[in-house]
Protein backbone atom coordinates (compact mmCIF):
# COMPACT_ATOMS: atom_id res chain seq x y z
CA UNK A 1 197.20 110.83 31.32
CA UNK A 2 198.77 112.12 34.49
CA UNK A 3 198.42 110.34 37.37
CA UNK A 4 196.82 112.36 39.47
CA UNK A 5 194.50 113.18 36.92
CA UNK A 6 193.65 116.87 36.25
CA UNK A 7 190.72 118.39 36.70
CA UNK A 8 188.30 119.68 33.46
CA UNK A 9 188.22 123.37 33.87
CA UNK A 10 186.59 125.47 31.46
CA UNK A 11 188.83 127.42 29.06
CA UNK A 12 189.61 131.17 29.26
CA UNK A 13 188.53 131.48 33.07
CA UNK A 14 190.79 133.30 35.72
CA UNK A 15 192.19 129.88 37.83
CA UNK A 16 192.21 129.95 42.01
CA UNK A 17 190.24 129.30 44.61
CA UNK A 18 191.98 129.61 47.96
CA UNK A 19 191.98 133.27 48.69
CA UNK A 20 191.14 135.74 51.73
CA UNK A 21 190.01 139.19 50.51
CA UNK A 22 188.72 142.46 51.91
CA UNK A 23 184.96 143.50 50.58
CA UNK A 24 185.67 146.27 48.46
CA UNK A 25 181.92 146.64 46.80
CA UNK A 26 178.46 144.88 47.15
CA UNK A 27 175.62 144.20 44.84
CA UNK A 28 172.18 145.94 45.73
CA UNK A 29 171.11 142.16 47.54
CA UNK A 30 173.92 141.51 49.98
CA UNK A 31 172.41 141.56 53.45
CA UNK A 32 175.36 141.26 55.96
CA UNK A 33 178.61 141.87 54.65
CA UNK A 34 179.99 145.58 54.29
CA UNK A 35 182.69 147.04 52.17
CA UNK A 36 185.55 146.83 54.46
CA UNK A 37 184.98 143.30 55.74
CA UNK A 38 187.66 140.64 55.70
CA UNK A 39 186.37 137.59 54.46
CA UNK A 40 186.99 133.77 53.65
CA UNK A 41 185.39 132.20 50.86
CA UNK A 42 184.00 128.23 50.21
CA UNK A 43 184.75 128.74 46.09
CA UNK A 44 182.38 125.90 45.48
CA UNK A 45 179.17 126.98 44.32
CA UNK A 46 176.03 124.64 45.15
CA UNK A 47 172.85 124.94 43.27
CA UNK A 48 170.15 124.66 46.01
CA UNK A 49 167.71 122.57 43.93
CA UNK A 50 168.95 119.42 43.09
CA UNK A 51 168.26 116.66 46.10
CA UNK A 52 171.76 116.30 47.65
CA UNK A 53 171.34 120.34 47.95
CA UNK A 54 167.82 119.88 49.51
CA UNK A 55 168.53 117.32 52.00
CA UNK A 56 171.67 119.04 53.83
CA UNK A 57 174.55 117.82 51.51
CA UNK A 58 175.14 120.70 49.17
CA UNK A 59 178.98 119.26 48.82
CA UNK A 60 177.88 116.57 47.19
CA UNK A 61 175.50 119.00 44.50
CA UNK A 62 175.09 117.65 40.95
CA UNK A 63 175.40 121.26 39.44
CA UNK A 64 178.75 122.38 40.98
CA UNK A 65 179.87 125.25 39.64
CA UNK A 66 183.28 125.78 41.16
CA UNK A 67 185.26 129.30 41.42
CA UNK A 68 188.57 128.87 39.09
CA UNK A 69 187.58 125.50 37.70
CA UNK A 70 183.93 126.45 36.13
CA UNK A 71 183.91 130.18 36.51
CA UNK A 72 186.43 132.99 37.01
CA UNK A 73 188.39 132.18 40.18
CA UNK A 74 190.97 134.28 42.57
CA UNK A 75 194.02 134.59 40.80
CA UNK A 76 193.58 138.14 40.26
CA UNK A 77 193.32 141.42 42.22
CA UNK A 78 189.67 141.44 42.32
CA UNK A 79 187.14 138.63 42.14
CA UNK A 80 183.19 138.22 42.30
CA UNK A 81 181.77 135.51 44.80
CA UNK A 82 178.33 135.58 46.27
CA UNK A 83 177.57 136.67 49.77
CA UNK A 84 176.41 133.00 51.00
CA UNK A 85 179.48 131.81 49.62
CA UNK A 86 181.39 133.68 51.84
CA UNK A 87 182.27 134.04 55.97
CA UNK A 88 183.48 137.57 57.50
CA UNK A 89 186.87 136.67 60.15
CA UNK A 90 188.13 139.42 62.39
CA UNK A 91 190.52 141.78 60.65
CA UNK A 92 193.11 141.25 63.24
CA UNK A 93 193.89 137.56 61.70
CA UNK A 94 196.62 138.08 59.44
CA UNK A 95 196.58 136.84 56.25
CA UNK A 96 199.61 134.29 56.83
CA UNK A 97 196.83 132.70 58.54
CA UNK A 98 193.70 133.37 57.16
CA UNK A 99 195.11 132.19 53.74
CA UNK A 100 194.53 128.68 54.43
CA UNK A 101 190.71 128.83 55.18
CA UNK A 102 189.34 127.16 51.89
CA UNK A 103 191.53 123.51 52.24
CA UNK A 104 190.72 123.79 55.87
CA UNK A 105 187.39 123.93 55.23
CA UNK A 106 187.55 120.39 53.13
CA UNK A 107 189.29 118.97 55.56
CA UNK A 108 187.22 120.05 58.49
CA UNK A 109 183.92 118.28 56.43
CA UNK A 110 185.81 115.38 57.35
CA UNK A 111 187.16 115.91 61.08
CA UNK A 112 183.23 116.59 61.32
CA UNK A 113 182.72 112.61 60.22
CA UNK A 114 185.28 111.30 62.43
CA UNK A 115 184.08 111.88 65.89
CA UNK A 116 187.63 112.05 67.62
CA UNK A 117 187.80 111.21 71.38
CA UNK A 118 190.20 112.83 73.53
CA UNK A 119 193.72 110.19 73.89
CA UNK A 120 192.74 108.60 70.28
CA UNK A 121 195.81 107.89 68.05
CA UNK A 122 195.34 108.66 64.65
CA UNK A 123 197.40 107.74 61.79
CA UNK A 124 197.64 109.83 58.92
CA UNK A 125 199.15 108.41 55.46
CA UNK A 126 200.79 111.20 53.47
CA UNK A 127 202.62 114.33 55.16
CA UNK A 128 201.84 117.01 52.00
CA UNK A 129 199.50 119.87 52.74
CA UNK A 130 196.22 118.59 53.54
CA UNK A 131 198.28 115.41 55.23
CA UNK A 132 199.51 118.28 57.70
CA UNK A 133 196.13 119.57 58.11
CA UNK A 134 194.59 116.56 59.72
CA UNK A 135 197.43 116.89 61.63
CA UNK A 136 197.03 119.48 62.86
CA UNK A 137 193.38 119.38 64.01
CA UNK A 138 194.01 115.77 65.31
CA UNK A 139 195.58 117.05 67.93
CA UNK A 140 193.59 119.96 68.18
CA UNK A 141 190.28 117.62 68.77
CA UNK A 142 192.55 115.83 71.35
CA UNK A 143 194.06 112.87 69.88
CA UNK A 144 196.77 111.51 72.59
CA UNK A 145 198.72 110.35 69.90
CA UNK A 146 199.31 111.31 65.81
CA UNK A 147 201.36 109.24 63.69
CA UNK A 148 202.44 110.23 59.92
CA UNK A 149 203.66 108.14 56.96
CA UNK A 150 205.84 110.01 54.88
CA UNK A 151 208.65 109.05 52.45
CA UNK A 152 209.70 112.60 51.95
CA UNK A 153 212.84 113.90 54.29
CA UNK A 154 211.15 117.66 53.72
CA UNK A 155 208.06 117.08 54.59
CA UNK A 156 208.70 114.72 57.32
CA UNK A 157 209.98 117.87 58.89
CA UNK A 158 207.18 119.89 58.55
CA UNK A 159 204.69 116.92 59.76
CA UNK A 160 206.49 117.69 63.02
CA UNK A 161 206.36 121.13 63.42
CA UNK A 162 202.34 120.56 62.96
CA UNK A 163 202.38 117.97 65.89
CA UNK A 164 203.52 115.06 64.73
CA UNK A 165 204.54 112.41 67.61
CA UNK A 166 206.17 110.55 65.40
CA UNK A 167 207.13 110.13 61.29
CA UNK A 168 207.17 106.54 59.50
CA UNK A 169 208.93 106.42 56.60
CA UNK A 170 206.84 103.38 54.95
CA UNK A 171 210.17 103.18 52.20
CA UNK A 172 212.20 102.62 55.25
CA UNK A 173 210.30 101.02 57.99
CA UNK A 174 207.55 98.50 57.72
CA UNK A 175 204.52 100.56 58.10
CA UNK A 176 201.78 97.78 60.03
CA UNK A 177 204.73 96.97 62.46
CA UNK A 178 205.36 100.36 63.28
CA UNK A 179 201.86 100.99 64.03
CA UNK A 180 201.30 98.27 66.05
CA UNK A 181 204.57 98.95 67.78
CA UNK A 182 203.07 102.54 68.81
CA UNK A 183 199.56 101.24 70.15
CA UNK A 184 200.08 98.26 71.97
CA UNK A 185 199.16 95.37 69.10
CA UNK A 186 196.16 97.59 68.47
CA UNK A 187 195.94 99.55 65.54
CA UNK A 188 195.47 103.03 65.18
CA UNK A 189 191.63 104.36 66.35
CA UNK A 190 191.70 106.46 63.57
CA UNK A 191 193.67 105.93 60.15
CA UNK A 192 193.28 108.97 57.25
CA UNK A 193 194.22 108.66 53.55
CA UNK A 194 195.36 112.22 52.92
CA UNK A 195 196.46 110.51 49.51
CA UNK A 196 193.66 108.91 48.11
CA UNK A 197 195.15 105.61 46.85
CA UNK A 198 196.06 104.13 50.71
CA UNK A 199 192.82 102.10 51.49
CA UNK A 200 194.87 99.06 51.62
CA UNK A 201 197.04 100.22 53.98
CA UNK A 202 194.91 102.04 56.36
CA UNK A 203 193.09 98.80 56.56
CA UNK A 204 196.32 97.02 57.50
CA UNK A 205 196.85 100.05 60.18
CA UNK A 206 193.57 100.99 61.68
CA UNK A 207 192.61 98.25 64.82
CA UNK A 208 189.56 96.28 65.42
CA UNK A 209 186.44 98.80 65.72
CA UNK A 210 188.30 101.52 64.76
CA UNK A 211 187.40 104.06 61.66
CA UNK A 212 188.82 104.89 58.23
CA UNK A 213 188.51 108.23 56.77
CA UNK A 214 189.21 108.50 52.95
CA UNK A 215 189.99 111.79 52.05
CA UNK A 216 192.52 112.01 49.24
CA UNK A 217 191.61 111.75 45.52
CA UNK A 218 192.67 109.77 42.30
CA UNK A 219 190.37 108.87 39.73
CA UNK A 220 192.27 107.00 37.86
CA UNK A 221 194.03 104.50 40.22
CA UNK A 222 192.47 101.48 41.47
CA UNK A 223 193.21 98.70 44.74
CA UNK A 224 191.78 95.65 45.12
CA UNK A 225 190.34 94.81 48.77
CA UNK A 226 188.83 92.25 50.63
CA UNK A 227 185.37 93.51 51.85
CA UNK A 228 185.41 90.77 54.94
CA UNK A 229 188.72 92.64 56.33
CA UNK A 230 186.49 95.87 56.97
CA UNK A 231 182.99 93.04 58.12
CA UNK A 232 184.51 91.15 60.18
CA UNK A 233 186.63 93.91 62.21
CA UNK A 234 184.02 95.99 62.39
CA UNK A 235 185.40 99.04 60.81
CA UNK A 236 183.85 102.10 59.33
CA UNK A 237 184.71 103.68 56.39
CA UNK A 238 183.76 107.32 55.65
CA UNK A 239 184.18 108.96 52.24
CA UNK A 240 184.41 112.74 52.23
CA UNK A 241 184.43 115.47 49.42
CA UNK A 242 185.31 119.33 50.45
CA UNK A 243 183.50 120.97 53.28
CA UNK A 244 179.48 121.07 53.98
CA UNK A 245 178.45 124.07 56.20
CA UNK A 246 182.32 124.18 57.49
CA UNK A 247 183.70 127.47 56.96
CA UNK A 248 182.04 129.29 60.13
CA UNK A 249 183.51 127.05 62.09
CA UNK A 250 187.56 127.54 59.91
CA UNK A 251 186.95 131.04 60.79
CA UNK A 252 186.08 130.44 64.51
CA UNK A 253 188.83 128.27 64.79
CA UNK A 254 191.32 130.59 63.11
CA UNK A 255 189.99 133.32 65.34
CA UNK A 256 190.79 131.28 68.78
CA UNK A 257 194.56 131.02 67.80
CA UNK A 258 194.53 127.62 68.54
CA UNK A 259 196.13 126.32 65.41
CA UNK A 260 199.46 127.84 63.68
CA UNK A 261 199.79 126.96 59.56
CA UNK A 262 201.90 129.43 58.91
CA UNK A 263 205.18 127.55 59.65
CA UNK A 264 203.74 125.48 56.24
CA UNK A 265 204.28 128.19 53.90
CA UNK A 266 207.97 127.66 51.96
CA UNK A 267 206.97 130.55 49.04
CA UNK A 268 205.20 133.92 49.13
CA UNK A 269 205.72 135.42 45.45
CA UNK A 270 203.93 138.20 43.70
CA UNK A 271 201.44 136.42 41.75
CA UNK A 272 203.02 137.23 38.53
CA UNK A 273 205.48 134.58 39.62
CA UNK A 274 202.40 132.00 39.49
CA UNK A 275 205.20 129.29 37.70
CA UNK A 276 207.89 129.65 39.97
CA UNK A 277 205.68 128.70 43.04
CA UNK A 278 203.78 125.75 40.82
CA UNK A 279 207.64 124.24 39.79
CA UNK A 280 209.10 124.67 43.38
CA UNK A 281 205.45 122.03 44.16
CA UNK A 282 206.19 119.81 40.84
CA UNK A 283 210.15 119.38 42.38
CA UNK A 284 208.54 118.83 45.99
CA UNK A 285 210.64 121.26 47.01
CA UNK A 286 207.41 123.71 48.34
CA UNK A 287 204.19 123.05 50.84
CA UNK A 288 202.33 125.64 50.29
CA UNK A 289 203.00 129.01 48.57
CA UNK A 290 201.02 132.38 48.80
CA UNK A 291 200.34 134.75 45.82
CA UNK A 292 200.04 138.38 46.36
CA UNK A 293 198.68 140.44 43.69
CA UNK A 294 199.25 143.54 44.76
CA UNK A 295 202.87 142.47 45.86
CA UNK A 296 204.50 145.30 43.07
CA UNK A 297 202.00 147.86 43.77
C-alpha cells in the first residue's frame, strides 16, 4: 500500500480536476453562464439531499461524486460540469493564474475556519503546494508573521517567494525551539498541517489558546496524542475537507491581484506529456505543473 494512500477512482474515466475553461456550449437549463465565459470549476459534485447537503455542509456530502475520480474529469480538451458547479472570473485573468482556482478553493474552506487577526504568526508544517497556499493567504488575511517547516532545499525556496518570513528545516533545526525562538516563548497563534500526519507537532508549536488547523490527508498513518495537551491549553482543533461555498470568493480574490501563484509553476507541458510532469512530482523535482491540451494545435 502506498503511503499516501491512493484514492479509488472508477475505471475507464477521463482523470483531472483542476482546470479553467472557456464555455464553449450550454444545455437548454443553464441560467447565467454564456458561451464565451471564462470559468473556474469546484469538480466535486454534492448531492443536495442527504443531511450534511441540507444543513450548509455540502463538502462533507455522503454521495460525492467527484469530476476525474467518479466521473469523467478535465484531462481532455473538452469536459461537461454543471452550471452550479461552476464560477465565471473576468477574462482578463490569465490562465497562469486562474489555473490554481480548484486547490485554492480547499484551502480557502479552511482560511474560512481559522479566523486570522491582523499581526498573528502562523506556522505552517510542510512547504509543497497547498503548504504554499496557506502561505500565501496567511499573509494575505494579515498575519504579522508566517513560519514554514520544510526539509526540502527546493521548496524551501519557493515557501519564500510566497511570503515566507522564515524556513525551518525540522531535519536540521529543532522545530519547538525555533518556534518559540520566533514568538517570544509563545507559540505560534496559528499552526497548519498542510501534511496531514503533523498533529503532534503542531501541538508542540501552537501556544496556549491558540488554534490548530488540520488540513493535510493520510488515511493510513496514525499518531498517538495526549487529549489533556489540547484541554488543558485551551486549544482548538479544526478539521477541514475541500472548499464549502468557496470558489466565489477564489475568483474574487484572483480578480483583485492580490495574490501571485504563478512563480509556483516549475512545468507547463502539452498534456500529452501527462508522465513527464507526474515523474518530475514523484522525484520532487516539480510544484506544480500545467497541462495544455491544445498546446500542438
Amino acid at each position: 500500500m502506498r503511503n499516501p494512500p491512493g484514492i479509488e477512482a472508477n475505471k475507464g474515466i477521463i482523470l483531472g480536476h483542476e482546470c479553467v475553461g472557456e464555455v464553449t456550449e450550454i444545455g437548454s437549463d443553464v441560467m447565467d453562464l454564456k458561451v464565451g465565459d471564462h470559468i473556474i470549476l469546484d469538480n466535486n459534485v454534492p448531492c443536495g439531499v442527504c443531511t450534511p447537503c441540507q444543513t450548509g455542509n455540502s463538502n462533507l456530502c455522503k454521495h460525492m461524486g467527484s469530476m476525474g475520480v467518479h466521473k469523467d474529469g478535465v484531462f481532455a480538451q473538452y469536459a461537461v460540469a454543471p452550471e452550479k458547479q461552476m464560477v465565471r472570473i473576468p477574462k482578463e485573468i490569465p490562465i497562469d493564474q486562474a489555473i490554481f482556482a480548484e486547490p485554492l478553493n480547499c484551502v480557502m474552506g479552511a482560511v474560512k475556519k481559522l479566523k486570522v487577526m491582523p499581526g498573528d504568526t502562523a506556522l505552517v508544517l510542510g512547504g509543497g503546494p497547498i503548504g504554499l497556499y496557506f502561505t500565501t493567504l496567511m499573509k494575505a488575511c494579515g498575519a504579522g508573521k508566517v513560519l514554514v517547516s520544510e526539509v526540502s532545499d527546493f521548496r524551501t525556496e519557493y515557501a519564500k517567494a510566497q511570503g515566507a518570513d522564515r524556513v525551518i528545516n525540522p531535519a536540521k533545526e529543532d522545530l519547538k525551539t525555533e518556534v518559540l525562538n520566533e514568538t517570544d516563548g509563545n507559540g505560534a497563534d496559528i499552526v497548519i498541517d498542510a501534511v496531514g500526519v503533523l498533529i503532534n507537532d503542531a501541538l508542540m508549536a501552537v501556544k496556549s489558546g491558540g488554534s490548530i488547523l488540520l488540513f493535510g490527508q493520510n488515511g493510513v498513518a496514525r499518531q498517538e496524542i495526549c487529549q489533556n495537551d489540547i484541554t488543558a491549553r485551551g486549544l482548538t482543533v479544526y478539521g477541514n475537507f475541500i472548499g464549502n461555498y468557496t470558489l466565489k470568493n477564489v475568483a474574487n480574490l484572483l480578480s483583485s491581484n492580490r495574490v501571485d501563484f504563478t512563480k509556483m509553476i516549475t512545468h507547463k507541458l502539452p498534456l500529452e506529456d501527462f508522465e513527464t510532469g507526474l515523474k518530475a512530482m514523484q522525484k520532487g523535482e516539480a510544484l506544480e505543473v500545467i497541462l495544455d491540451p491544445f498546446a500542438n494545435e
